[in-house]
C-alpha atoms as a PDB file:
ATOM      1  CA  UNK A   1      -7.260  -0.946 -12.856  1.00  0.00           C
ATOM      2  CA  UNK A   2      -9.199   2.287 -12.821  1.00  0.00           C
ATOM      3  CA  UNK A   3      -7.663   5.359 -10.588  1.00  0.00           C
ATOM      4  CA  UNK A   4     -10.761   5.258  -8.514  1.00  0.00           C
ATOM      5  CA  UNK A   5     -10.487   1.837  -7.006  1.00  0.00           C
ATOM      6  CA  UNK A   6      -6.280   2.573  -6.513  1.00  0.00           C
ATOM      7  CA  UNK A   7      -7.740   5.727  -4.630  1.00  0.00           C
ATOM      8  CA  UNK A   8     -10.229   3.756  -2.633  1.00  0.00           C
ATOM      9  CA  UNK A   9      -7.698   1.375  -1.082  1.00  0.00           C
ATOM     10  CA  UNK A  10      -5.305   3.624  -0.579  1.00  0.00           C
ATOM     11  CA  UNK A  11      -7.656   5.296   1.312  1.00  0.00           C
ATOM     12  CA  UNK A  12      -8.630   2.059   3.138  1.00  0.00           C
ATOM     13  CA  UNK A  13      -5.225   1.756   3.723  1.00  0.00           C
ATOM     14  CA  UNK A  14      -4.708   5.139   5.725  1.00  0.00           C
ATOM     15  CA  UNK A  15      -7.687   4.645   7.510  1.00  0.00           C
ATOM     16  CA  UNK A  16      -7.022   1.124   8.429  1.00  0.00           C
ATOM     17  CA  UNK A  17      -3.431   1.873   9.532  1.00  0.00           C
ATOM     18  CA  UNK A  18      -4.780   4.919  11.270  1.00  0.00           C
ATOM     19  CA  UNK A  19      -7.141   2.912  13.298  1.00  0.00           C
ATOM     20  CA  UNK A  20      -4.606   0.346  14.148  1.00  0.00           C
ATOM     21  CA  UNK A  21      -2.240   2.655  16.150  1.00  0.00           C
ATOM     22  CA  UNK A  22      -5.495   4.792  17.637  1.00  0.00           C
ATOM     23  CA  UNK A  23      -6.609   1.083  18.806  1.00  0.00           C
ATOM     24  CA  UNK A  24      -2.899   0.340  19.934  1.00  0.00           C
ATOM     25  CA  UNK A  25      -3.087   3.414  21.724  1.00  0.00           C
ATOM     26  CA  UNK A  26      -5.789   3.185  23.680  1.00  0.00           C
ATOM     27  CA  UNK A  27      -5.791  -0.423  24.410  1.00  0.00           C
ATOM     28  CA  UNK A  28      -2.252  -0.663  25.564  1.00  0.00           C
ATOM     29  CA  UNK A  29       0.808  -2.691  24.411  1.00  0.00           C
ATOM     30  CA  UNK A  30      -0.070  -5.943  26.424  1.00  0.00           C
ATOM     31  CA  UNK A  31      -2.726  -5.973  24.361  1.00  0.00           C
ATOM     32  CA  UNK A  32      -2.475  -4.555  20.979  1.00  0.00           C
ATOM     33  CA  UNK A  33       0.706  -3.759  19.201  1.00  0.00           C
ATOM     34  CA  UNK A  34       1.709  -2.083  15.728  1.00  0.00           C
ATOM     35  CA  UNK A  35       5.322  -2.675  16.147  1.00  0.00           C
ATOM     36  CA  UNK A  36       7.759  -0.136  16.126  1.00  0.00           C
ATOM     37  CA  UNK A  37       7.273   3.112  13.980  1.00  0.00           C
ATOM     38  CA  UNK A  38       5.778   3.904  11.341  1.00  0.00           C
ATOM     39  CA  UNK A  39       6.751   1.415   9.032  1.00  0.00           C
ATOM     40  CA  UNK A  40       4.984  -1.377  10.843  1.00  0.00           C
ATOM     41  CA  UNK A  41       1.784   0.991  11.065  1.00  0.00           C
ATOM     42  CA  UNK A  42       1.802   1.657   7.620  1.00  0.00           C
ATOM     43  CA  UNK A  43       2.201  -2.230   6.835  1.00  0.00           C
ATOM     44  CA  UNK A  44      -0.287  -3.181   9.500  1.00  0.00           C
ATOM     45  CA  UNK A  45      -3.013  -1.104   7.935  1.00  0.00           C
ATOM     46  CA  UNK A  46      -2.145  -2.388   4.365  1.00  0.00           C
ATOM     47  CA  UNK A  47      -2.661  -6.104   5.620  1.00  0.00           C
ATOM     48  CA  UNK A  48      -5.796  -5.118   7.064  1.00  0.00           C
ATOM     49  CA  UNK A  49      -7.109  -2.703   4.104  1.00  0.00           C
ATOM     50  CA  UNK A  50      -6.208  -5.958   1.463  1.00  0.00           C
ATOM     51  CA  UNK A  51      -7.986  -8.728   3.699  1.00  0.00           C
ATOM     52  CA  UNK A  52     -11.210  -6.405   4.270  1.00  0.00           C
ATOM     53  CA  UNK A  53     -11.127  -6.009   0.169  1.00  0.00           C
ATOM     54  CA  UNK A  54     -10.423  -9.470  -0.202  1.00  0.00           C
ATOM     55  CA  UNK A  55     -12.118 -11.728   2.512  1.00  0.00           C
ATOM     56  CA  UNK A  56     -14.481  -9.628   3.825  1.00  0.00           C
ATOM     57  CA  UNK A  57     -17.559  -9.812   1.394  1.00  0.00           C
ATOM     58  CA  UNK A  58     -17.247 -13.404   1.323  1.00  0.00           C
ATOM     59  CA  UNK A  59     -17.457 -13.807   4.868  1.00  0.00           C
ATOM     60  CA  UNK A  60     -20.262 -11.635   5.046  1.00  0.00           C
ATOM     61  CA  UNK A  61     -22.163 -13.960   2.590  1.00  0.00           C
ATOM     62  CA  UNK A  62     -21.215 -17.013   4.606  1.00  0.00           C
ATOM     63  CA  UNK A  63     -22.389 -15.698   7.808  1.00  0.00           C
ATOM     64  CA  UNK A  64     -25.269 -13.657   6.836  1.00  0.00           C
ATOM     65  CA  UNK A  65     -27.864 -15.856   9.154  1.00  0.00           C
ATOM     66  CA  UNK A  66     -25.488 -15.256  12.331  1.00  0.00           C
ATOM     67  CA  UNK A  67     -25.649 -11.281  11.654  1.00  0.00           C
ATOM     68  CA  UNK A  68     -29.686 -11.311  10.684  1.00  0.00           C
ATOM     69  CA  UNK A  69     -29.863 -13.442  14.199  1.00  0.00           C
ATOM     70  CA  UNK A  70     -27.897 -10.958  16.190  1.00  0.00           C
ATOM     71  CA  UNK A  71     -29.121  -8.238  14.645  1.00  0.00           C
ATOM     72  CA  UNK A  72     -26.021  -7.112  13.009  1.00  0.00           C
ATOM     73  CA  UNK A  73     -23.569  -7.763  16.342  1.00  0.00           C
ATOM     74  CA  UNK A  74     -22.190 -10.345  14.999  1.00  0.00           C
ATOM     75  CA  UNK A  75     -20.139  -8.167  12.482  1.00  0.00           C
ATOM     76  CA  UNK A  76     -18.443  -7.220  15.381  1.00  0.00           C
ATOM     77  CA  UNK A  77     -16.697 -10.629  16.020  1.00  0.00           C
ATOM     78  CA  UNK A  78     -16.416 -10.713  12.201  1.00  0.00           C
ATOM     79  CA  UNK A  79     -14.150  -7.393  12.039  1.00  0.00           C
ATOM     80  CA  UNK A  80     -11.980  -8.883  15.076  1.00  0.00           C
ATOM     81  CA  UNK A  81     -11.603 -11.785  13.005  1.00  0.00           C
ATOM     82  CA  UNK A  82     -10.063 -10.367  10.471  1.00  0.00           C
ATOM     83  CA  UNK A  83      -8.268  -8.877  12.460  1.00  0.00           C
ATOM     84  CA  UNK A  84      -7.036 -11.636  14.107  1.00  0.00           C
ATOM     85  CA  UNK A  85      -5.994 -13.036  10.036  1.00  0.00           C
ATOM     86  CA  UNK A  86      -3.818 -10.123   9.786  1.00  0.00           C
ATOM     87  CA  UNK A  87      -1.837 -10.907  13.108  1.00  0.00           C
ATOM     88  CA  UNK A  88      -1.493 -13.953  11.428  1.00  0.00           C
ATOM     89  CA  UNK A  89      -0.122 -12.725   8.256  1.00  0.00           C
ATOM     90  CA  UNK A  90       1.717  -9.893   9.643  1.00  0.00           C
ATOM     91  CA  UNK A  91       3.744 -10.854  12.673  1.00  0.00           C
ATOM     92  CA  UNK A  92       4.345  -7.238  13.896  1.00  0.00           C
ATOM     93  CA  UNK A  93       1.058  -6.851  14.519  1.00  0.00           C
ATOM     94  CA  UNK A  94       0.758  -8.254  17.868  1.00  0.00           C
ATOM     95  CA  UNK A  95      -3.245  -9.196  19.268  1.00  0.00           C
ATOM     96  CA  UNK A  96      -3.310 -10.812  22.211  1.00  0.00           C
ATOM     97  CA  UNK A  97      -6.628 -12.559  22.097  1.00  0.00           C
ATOM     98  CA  UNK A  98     -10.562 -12.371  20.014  1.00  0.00           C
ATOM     99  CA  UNK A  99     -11.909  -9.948  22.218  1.00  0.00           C
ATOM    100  CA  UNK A 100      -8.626  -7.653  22.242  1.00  0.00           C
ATOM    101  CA  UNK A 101      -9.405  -8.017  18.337  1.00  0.00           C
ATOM    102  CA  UNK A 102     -12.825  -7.422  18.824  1.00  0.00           C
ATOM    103  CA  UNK A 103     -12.464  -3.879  20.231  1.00  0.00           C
ATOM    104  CA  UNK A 104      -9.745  -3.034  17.909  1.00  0.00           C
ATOM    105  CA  UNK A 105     -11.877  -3.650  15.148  1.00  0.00           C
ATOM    106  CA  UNK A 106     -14.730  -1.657  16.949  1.00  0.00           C
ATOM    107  CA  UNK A 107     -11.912   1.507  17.253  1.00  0.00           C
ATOM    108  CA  UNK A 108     -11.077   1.067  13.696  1.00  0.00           C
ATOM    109  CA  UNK A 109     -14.728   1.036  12.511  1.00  0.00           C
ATOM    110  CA  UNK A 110     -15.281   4.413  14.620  1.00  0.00           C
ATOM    111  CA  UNK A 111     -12.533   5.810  12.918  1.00  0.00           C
ATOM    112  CA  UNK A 112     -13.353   4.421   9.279  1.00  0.00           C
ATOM    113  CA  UNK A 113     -16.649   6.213   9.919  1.00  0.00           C
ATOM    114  CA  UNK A 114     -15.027   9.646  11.122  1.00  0.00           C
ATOM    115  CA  UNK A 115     -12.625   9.688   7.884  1.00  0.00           C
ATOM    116  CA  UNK A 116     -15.953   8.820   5.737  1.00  0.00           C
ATOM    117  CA  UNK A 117     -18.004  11.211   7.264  1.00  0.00           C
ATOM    118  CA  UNK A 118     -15.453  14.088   7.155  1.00  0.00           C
ATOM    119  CA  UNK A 119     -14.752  13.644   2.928  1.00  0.00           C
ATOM    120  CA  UNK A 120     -18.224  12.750   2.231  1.00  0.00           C
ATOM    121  CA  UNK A 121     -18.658  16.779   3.374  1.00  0.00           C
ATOM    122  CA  UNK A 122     -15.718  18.005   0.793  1.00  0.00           C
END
């Protein structure tokens, strides 16, 4: 596997991890939770940076009508989604409900954009 594509998902995995405990943070731990420490952060985010690689494109392709009709809000209740998949695979990560996952994936997508923004300047 080349050394760009390693360094691409590791950086998906910082990000995604990083996201995760802004998100937990914010949203509180009846809602949203990472675990406890850093560990379960770090795994969290891995979870989530391996089923956006893996699932994501394809579920974009099956549900391209629904995000043409909605004008691209449906990607919204996509992200949660796969969200909700990694609470599934990873029991530390604790989501309470869709829309819980919904605006977790909305905080992690801000941040995604912040990291991308600030090392497509370097």
């Amino acid at each position: 596997m080349p050394r760009h594509v390693l360094a691409r998902f590791g950086i998906r995995w910082f990000v995604s991890a990083l996201g995760l405990w802004i998100a937990a943070s914010f949203l509180g731990s009846d809602r949203l939770t990472v675990g406890n420490g850093w560990g379960t952060v770090i795994g969290a985010g891995f979870f989530l940076a391996l089923v956006n690689m893996a699932l994501k494109p394809l579920l974009i392709i099956l549900s391209f009508p629904a995000i043409i009709l909605s004008l691209g809000l449906f990607m919204l209740v996509l992200n949660g989604f796969l969200i909700l998949i990694v609470h599934w695979i990873y029991p530390p990560l604790y989501v309470k409900n869709l829309g819980v996952a919904i605006v977790a994936g909305l905080i992690v997508g801000f941040v995604n954009f912040l990291v991308t923004q600030i090392l497509e300047k370097k």
